[in-house]
Each structure stands twice: as C-alpha cells, then as structure tokens.
PDB file of N, CA and C in Angstrom:
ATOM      1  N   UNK A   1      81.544 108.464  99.911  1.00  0.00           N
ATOM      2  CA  UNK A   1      81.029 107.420 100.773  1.00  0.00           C
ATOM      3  C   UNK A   1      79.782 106.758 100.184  1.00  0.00           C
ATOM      4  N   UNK A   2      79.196 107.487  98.709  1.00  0.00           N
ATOM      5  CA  UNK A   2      77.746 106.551  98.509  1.00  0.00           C
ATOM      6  C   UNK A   2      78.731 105.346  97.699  1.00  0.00           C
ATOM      7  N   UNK A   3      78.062 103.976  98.054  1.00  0.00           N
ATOM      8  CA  UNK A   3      78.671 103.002  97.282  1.00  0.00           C
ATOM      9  C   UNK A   3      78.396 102.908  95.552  1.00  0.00           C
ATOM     10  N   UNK A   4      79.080 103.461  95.287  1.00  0.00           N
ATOM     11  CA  UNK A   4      78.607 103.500  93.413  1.00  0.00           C
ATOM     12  C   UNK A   4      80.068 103.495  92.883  1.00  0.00           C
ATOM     13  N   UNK A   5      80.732 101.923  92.915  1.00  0.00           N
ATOM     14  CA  UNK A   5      81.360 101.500  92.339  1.00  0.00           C
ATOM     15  C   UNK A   5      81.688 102.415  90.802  1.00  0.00           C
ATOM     16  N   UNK A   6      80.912 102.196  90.255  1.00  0.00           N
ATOM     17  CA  UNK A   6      80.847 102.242  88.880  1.00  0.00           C
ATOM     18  C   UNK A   6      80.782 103.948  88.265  1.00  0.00           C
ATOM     19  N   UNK A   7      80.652 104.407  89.344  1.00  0.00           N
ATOM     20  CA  UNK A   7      80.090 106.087  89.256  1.00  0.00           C
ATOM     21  C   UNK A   7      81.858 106.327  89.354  1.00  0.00           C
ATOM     22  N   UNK A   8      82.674 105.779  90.805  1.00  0.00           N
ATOM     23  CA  UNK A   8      83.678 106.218  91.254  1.00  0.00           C
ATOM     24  C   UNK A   8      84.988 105.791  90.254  1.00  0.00           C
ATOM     25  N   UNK A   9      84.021 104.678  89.220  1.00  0.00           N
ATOM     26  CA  UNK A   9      85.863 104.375  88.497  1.00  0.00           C
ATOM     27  C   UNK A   9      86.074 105.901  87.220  1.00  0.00           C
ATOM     28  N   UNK A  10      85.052 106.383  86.594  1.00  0.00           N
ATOM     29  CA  UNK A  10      85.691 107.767  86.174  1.00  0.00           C
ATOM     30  C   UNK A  10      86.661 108.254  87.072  1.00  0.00           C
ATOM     31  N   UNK A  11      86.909 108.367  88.387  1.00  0.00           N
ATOM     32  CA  UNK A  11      87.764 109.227  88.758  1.00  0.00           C
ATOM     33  C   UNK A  11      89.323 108.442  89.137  1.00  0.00           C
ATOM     34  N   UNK A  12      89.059 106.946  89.128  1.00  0.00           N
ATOM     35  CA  UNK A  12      90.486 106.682  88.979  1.00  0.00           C
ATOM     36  C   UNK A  12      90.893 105.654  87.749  1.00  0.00           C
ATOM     37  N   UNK A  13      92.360 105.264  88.166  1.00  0.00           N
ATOM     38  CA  UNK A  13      93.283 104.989  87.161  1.00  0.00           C
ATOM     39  C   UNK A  13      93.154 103.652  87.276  1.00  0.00           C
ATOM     40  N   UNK A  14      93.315 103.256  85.461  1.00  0.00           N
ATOM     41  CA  UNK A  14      93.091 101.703  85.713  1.00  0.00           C
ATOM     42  C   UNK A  14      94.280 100.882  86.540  1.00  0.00           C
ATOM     43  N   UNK A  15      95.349 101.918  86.893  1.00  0.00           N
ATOM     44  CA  UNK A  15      96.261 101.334  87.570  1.00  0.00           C
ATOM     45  C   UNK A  15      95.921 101.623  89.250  1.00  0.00           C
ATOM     46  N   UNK A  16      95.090 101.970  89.762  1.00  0.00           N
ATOM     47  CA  UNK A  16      94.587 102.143  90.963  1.00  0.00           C
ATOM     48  C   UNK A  16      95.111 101.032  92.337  1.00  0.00           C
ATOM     49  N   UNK A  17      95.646 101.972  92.823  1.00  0.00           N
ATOM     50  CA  UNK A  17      96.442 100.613  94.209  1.00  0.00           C
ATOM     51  C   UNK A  17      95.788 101.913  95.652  1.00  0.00           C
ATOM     52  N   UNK A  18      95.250 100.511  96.304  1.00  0.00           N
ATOM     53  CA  UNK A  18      93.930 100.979  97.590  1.00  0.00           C
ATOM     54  C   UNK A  18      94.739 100.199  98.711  1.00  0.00           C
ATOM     55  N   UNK A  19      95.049 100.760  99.845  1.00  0.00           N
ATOM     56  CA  UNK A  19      95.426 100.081 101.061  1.00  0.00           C
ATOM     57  C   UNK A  19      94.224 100.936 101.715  1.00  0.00           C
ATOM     58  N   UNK A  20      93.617  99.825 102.684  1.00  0.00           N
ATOM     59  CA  UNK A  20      93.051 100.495 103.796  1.00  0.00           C
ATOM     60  C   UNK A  20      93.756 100.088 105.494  1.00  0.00           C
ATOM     61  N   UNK A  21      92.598 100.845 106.163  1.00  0.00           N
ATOM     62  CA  UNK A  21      93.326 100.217 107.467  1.00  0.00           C
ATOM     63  C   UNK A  21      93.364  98.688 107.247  1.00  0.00           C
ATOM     64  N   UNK A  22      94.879  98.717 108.453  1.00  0.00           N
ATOM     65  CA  UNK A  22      95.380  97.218 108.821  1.00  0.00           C
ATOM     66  C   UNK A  22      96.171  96.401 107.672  1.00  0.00           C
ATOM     67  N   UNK A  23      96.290  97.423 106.472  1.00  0.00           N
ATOM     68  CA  UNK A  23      97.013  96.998 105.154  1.00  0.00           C
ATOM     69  C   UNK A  23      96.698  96.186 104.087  1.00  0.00           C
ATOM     70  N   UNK A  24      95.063  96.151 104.364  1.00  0.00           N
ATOM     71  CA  UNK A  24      93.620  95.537 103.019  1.00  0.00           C
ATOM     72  C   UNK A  24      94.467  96.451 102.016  1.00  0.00           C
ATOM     73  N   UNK A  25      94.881  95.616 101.090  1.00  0.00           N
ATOM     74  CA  UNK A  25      95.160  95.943  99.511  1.00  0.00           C
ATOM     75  C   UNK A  25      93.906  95.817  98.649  1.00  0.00           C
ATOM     76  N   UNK A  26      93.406  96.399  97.775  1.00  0.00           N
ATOM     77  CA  UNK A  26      92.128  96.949  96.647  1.00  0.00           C
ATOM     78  C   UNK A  26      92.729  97.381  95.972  1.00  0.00           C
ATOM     79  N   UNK A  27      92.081  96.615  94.708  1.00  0.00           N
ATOM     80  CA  UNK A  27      92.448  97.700  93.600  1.00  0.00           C
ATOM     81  C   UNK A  27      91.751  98.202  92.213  1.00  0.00           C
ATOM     82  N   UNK A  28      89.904  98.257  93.417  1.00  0.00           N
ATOM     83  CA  UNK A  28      88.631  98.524  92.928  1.00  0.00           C
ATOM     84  C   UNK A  28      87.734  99.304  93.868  1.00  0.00           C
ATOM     85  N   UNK A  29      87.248 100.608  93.366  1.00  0.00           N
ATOM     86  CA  UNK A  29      85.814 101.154  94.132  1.00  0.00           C
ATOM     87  C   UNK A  29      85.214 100.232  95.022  1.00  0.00           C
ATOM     88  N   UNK A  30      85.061  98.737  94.391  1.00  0.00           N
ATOM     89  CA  UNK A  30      83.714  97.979  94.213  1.00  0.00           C
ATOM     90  C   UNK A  30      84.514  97.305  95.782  1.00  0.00           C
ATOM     91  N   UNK A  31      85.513  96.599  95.877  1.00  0.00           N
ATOM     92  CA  UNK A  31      86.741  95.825  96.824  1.00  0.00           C
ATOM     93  C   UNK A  31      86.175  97.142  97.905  1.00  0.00           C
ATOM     94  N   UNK A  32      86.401  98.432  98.079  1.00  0.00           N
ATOM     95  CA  UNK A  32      85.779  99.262  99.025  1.00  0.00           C
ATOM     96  C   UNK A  32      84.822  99.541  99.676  1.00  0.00           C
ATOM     97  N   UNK A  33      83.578  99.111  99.116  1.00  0.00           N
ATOM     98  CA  UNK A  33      82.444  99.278  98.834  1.00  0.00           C
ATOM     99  C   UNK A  33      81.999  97.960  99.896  1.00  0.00           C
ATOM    100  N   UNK A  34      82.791  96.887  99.429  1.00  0.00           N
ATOM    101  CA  UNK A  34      82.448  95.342 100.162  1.00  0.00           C
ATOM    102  C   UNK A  34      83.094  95.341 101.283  1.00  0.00           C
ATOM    103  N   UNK A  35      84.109  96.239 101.783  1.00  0.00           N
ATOM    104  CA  UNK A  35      84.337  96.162 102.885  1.00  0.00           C
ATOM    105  C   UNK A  35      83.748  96.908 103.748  1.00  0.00           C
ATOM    106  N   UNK A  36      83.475  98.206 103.266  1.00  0.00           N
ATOM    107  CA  UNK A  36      82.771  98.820 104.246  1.00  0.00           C
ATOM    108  C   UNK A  36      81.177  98.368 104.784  1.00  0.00           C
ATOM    109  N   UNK A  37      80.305  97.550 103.669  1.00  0.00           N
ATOM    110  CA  UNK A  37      79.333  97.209 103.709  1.00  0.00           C
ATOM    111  C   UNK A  37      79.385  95.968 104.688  1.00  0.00           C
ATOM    112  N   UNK A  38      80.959  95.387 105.056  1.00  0.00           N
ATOM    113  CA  UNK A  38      81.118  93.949 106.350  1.00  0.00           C
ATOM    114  C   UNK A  38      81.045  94.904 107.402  1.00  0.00           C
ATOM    115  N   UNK A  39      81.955  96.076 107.432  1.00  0.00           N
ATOM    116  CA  UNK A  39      82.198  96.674 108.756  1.00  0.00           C
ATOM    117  C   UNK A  39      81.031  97.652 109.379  1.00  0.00           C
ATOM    118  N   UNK A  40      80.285  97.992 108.557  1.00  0.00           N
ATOM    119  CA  UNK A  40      79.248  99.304 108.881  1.00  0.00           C
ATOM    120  C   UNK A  40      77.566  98.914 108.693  1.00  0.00           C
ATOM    121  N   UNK A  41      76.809  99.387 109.131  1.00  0.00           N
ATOM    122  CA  UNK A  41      75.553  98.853 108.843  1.00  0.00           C
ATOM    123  C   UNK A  41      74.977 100.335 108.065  1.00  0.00           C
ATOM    124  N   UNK A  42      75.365 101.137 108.014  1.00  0.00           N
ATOM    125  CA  UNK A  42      75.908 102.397 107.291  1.00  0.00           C
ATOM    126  C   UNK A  42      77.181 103.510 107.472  1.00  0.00           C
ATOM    127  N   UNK A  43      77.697 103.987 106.948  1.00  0.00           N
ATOM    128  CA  UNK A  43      78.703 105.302 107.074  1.00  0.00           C
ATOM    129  C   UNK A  43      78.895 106.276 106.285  1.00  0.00           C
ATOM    130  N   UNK A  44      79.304 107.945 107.291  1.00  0.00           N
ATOM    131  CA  UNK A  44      78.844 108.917 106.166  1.00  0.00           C
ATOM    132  C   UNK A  44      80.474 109.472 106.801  1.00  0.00           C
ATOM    133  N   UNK A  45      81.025 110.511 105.892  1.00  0.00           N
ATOM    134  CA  UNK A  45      81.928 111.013 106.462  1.00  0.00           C
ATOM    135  C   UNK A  45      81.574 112.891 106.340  1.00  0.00           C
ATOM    136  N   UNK A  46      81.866 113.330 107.853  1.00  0.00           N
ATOM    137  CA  UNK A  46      82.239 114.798 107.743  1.00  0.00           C
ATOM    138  C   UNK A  46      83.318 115.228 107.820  1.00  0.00           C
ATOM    139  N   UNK A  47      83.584 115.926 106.938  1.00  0.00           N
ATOM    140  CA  UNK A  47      84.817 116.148 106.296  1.00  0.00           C
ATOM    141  C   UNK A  47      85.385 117.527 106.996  1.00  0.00           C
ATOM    142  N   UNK A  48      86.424 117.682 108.076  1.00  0.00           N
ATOM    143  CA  UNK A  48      86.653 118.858 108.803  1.00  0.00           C
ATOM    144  C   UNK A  48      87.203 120.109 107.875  1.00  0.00           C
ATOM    145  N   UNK A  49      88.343 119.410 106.387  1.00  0.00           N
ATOM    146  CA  UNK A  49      89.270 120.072 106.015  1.00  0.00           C
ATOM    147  C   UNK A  49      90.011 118.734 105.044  1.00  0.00           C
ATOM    148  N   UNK A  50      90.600 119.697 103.742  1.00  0.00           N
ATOM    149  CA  UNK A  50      91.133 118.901 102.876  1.00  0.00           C
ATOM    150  C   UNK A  50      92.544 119.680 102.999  1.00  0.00           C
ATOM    151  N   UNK A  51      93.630 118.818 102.385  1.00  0.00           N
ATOM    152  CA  UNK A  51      94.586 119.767 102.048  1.00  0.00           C
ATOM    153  C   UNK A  51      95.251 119.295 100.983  1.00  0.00           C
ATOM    154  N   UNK A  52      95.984 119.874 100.188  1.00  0.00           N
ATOM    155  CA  UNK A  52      96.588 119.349  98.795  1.00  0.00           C
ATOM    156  C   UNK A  52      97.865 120.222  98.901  1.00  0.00           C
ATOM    157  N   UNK A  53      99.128 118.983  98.712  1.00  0.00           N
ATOM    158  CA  UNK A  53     100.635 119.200  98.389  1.00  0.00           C
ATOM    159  C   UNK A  53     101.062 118.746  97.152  1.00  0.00           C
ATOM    160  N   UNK A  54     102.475 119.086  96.531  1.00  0.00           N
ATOM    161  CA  UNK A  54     102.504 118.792  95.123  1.00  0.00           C
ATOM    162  C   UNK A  54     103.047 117.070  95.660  1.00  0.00           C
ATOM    163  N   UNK A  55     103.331 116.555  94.745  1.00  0.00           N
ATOM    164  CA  UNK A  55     103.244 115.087  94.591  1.00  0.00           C
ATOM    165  C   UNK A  55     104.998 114.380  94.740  1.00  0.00           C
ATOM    166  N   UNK A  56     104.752 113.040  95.127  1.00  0.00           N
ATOM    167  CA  UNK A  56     106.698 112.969  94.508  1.00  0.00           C
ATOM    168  C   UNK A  56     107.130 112.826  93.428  1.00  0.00           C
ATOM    169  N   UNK A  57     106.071 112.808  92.855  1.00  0.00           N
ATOM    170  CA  UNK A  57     106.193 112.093  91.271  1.00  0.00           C
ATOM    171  C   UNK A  57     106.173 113.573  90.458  1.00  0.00           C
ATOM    172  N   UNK A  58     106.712 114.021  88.722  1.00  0.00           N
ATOM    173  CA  UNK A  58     106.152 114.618  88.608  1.00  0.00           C
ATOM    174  C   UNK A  58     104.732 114.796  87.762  1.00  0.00           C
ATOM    175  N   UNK A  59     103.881 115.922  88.187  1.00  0.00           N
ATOM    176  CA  UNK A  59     102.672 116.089  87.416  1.00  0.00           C
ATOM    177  C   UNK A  59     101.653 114.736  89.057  1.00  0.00           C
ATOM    178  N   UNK A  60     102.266 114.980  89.925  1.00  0.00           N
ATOM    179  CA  UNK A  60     101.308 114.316  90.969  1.00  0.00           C
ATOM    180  C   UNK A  60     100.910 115.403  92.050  1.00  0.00           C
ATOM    181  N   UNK A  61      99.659 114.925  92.460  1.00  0.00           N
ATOM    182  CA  UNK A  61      99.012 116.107  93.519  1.00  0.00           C
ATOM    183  C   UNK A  61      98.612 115.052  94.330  1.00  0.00           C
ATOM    184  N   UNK A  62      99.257 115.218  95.640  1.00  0.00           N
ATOM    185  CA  UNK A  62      98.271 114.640  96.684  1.00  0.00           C
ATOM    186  C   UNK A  62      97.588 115.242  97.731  1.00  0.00           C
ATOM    187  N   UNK A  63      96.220 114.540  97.801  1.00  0.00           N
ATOM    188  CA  UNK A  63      94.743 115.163  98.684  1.00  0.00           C
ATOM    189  C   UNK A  63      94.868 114.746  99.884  1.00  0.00           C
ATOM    190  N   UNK A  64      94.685 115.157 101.079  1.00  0.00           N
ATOM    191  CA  UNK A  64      94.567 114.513 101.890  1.00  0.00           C
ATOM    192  C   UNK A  64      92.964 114.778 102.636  1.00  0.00           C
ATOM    193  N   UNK A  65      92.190 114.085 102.965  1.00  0.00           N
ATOM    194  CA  UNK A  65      91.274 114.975 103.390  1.00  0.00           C
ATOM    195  C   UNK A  65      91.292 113.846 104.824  1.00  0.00           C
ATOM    196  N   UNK A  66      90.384 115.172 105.520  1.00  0.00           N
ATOM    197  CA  UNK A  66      90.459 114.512 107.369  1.00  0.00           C
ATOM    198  C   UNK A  66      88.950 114.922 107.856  1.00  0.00           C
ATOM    199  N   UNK A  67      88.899 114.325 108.626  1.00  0.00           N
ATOM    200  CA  UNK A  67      87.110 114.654 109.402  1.00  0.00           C
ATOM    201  C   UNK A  67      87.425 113.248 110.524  1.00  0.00           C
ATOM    202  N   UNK A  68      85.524 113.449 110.387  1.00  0.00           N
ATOM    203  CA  UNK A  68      85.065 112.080 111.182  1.00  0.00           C
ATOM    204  C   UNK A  68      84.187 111.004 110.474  1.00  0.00           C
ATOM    205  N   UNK A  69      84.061 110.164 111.167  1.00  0.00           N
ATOM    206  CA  UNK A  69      82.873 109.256 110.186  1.00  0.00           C
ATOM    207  C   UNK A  69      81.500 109.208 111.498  1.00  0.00           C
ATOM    208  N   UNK A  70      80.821 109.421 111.093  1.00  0.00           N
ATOM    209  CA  UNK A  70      79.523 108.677 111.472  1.00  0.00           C
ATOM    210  C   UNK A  70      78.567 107.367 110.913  1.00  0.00           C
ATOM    211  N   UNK A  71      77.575 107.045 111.783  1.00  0.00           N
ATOM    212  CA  UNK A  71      76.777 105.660 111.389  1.00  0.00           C
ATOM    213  C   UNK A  71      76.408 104.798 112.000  1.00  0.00           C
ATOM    214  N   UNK A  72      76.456 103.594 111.816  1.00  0.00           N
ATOM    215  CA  UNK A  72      75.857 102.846 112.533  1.00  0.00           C
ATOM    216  C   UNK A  72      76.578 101.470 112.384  1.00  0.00           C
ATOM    217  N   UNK A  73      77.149 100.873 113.664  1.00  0.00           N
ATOM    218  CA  UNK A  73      77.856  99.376 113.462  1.00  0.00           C
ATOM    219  C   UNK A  73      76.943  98.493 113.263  1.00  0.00           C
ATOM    220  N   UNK A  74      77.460  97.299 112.733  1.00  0.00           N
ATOM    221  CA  UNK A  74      76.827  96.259 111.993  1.00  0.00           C
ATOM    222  C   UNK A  74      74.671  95.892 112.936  1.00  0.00           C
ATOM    223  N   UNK A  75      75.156  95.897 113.877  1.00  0.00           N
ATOM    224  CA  UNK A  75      74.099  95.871 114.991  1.00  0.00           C
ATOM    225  C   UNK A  75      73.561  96.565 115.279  1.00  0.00           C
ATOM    226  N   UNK A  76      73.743  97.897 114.780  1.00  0.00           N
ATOM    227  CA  UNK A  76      72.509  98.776 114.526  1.00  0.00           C
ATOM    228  C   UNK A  76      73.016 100.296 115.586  1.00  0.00           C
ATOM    229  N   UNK A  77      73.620 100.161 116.462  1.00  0.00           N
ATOM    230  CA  UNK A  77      74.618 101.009 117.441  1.00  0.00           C
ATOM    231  C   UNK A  77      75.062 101.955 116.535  1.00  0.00           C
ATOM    232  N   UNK A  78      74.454 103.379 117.298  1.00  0.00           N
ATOM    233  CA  UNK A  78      75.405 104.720 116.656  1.00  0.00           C
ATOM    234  C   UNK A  78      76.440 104.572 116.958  1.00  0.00           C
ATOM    235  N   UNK A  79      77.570 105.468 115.938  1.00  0.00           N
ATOM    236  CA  UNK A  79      78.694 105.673 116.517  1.00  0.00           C
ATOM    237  C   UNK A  79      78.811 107.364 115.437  1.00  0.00           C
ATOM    238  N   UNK A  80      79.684 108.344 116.357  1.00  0.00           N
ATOM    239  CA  UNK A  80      80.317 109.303 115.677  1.00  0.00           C
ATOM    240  C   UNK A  80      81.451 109.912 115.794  1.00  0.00           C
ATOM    241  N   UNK A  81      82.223 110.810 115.148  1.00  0.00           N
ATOM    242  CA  UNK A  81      83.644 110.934 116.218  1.00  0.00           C
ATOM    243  C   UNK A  81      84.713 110.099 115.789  1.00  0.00           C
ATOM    244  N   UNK A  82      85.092 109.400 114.754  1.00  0.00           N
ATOM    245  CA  UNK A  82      85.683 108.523 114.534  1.00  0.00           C
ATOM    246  C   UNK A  82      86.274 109.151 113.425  1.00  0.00           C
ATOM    247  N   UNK A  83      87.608 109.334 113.942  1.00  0.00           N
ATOM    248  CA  UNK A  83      88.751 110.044 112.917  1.00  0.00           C
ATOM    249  C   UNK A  83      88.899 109.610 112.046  1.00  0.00           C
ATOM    250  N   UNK A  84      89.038 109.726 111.320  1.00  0.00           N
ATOM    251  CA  UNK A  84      89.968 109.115 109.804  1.00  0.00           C
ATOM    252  C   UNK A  84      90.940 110.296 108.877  1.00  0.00           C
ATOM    253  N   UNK A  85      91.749 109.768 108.132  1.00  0.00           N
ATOM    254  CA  UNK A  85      92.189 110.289 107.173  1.00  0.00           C
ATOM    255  C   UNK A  85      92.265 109.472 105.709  1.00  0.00           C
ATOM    256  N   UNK A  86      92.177 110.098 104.901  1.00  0.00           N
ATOM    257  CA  UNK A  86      91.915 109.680 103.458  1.00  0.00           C
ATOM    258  C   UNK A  86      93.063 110.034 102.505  1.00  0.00           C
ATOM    259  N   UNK A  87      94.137 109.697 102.510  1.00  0.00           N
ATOM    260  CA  UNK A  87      95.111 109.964 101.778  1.00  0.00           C
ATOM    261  C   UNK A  87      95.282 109.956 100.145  1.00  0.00           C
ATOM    262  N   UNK A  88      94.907 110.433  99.010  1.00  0.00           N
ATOM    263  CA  UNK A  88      94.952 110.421  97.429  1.00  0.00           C
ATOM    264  C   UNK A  88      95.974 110.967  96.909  1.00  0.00           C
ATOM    265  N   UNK A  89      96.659 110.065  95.584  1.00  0.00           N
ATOM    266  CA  UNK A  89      97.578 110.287  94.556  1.00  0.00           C
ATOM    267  C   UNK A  89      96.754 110.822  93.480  1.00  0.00           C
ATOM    268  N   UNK A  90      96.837 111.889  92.911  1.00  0.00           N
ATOM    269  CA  UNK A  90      96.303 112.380  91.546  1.00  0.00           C
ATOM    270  C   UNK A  90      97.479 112.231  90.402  1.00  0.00           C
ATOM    271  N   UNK A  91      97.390 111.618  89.644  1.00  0.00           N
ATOM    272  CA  UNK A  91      97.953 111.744  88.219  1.00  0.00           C
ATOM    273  C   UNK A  91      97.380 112.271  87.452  1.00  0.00           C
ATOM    274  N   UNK A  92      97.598 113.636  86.578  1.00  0.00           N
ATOM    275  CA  UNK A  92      96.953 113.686  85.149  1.00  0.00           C
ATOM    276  C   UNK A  92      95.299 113.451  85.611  1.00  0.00           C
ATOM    277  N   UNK A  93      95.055 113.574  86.602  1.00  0.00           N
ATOM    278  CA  UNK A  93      93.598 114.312  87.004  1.00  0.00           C
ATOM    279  C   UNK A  93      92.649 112.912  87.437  1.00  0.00           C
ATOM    280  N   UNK A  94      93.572 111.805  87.731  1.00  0.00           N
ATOM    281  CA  UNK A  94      92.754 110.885  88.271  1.00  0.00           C
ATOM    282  C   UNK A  94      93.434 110.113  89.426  1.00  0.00           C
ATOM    283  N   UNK A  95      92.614 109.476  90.628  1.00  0.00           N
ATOM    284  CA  UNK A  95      93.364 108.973  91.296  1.00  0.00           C
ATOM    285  C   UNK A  95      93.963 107.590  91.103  1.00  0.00           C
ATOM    286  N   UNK A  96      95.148 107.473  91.506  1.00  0.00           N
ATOM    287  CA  UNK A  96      96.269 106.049  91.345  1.00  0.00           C
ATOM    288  C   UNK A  96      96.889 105.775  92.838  1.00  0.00           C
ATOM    289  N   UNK A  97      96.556 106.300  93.482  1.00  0.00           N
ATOM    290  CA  UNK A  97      96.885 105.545  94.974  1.00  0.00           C
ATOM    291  C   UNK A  97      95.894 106.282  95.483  1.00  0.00           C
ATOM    292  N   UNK A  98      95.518 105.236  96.860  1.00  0.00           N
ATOM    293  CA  UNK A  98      94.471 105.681  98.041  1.00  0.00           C
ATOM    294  C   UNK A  98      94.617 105.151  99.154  1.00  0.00           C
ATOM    295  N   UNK A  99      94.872 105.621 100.073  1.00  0.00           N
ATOM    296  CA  UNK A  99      95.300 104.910 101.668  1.00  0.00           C
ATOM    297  C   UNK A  99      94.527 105.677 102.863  1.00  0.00           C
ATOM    298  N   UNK A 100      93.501 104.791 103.175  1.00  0.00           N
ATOM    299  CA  UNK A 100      92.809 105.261 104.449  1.00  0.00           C
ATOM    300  C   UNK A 100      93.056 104.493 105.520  1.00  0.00           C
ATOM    301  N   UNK A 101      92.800 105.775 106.499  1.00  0.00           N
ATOM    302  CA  UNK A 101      93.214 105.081 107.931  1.00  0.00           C
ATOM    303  C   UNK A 101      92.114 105.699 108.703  1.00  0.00           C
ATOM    304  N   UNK A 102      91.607 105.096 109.722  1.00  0.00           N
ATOM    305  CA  UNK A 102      90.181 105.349 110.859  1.00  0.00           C
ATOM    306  C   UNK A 102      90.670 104.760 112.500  1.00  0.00           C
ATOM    307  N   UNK A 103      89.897 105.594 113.122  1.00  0.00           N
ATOM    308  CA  UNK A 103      90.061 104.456 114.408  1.00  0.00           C
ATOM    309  C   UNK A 103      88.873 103.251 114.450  1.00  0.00           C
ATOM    310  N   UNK A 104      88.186 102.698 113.124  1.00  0.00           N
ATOM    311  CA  UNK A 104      87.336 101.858 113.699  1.00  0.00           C
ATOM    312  C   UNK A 104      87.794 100.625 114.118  1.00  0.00           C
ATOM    313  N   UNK A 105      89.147 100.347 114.060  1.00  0.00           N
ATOM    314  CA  UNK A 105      89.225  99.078 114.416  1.00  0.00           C
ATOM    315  C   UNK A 105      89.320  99.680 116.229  1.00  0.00           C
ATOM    316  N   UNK A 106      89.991 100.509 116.642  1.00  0.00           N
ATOM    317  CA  UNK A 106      90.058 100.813 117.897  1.00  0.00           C
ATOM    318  C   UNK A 106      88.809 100.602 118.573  1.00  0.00           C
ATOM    319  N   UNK A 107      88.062 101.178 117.870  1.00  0.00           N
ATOM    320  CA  UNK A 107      86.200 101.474 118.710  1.00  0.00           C
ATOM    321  C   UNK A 107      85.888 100.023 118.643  1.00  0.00           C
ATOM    322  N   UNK A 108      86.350  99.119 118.109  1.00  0.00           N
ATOM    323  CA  UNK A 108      85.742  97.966 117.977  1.00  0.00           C
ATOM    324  C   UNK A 108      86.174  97.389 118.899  1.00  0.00           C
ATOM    325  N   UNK A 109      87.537  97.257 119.163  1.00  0.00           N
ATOM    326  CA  UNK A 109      88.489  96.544 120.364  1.00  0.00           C
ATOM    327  C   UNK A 109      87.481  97.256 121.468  1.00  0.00           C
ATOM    328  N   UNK A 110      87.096  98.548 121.596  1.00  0.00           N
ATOM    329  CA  UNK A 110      86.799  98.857 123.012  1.00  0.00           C
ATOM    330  C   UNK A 110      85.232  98.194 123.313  1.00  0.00           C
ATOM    331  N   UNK A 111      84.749  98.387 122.084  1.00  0.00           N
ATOM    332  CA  UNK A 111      83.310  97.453 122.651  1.00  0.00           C
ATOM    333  C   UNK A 111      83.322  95.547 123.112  1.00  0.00           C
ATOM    334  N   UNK A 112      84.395  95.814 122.479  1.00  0.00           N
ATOM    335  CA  UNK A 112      84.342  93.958 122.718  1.00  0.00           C
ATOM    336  C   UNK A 112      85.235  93.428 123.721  1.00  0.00           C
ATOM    337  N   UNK A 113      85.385  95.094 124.998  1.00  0.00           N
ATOM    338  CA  UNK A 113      85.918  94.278 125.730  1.00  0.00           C
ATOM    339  C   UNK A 113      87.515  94.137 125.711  1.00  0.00           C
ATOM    340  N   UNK A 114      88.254  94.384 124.835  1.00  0.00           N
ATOM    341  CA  UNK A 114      89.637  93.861 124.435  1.00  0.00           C
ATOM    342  C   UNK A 114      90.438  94.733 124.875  1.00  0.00           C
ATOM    343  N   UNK A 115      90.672  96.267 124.509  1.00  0.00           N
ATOM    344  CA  UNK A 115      90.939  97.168 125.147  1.00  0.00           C
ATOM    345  C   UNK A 115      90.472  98.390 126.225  1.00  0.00           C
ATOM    346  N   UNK A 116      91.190  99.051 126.828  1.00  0.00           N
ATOM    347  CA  UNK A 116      90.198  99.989 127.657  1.00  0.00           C
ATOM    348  C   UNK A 116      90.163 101.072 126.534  1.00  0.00           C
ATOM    349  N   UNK A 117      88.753 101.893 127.266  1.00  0.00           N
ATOM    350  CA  UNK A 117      89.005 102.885 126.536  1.00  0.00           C
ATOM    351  C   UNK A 117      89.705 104.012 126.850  1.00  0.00           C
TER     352      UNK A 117
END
C-alpha cells in the first residue's frame, strides 16, 4: 500500500495486466498508485490472512490475500472495516496478473445517500 511505483515494478512482469474494482484495467504500479491517491485521502491495509494455490498455468502460484482497509476518504472522514481481496498471478517469481476487489465503492454509495446501508 506505500505508493512507490518504482520500488513495486521489481516484483512484477513487464507483461503485468491489473483489473481493479468495477473493471479499471492497469498495467502499471504507478496507474494504481493514481487511483488510489483520487479515491483515498490515505489507505493502509490489515491483512487478516493470505492463502496460496498452485496456478492454471504451469510453474504459476496464485496469492490471494484478504483483510480490511483503513484511512481516510478524500474529505478527511475515517473509515475502517472495508473488505477487500487482492487476488495475484506469480510466474517464475514475479507478479503477471492482479485483481482487486473492496467494498469502497459500496461505502461510497451509502454516504451519498444512493443506497441504504
């Protein structure tokens, strides 16, 4: 979660494909980094538990790790408790796919009114 683009491309593949929630395609640290910095006025994640299965591919491992996020929305408002999962492809010891999913778009609908909670 620290934004360091440049720290995080050692660990993946120059072929790197990023979906986040709502189906944002990335296919850079840095593309991550800029989104979270629109949606968050900071965010940290606690991490409950990881788990790792072998891959479909062979010589692939995928990570999954799960927690919550904490922080603060754009306006300065705590928030904590906010599920996510972090889905990773390992190839040959680097990541090549990444797909996260959160409820922040949910928490957002509920402050603005749109949905109940």
């Amino acid at each position: 979660m620290i934004p360091d683009p440049a720290a995080a491309r050692a660990f993946v593949s120059p072929e790197l494909r990023i979906r986040f929630t709502g189906g944002r395609t990335m296919t850079d640290p840095a593309q991550c980094a800029a989104f979270n910095a629109g949606r968050y006025k900071w965010v940290k994640k606690r991490i409950e538990r990881t788990e790792t299965v072998s891959g479909g591919g062979p010589q692939e491992t995928v990570v999954y790790s799960l927690g919550t996020l904490y922080g603060e929305w754009p306006d300065g408002s705590p928030f904590e408790g906010n599920r996510y999962v972090d889905r990773y492809v390992l190839s040959q010891g680097l990541i090549t796919q990444m797909d996260v999913w959160n409820d922040s778009a949910e928490w957002l609908m509920v402050r603005a009114g749109l949905i109940a909670p």
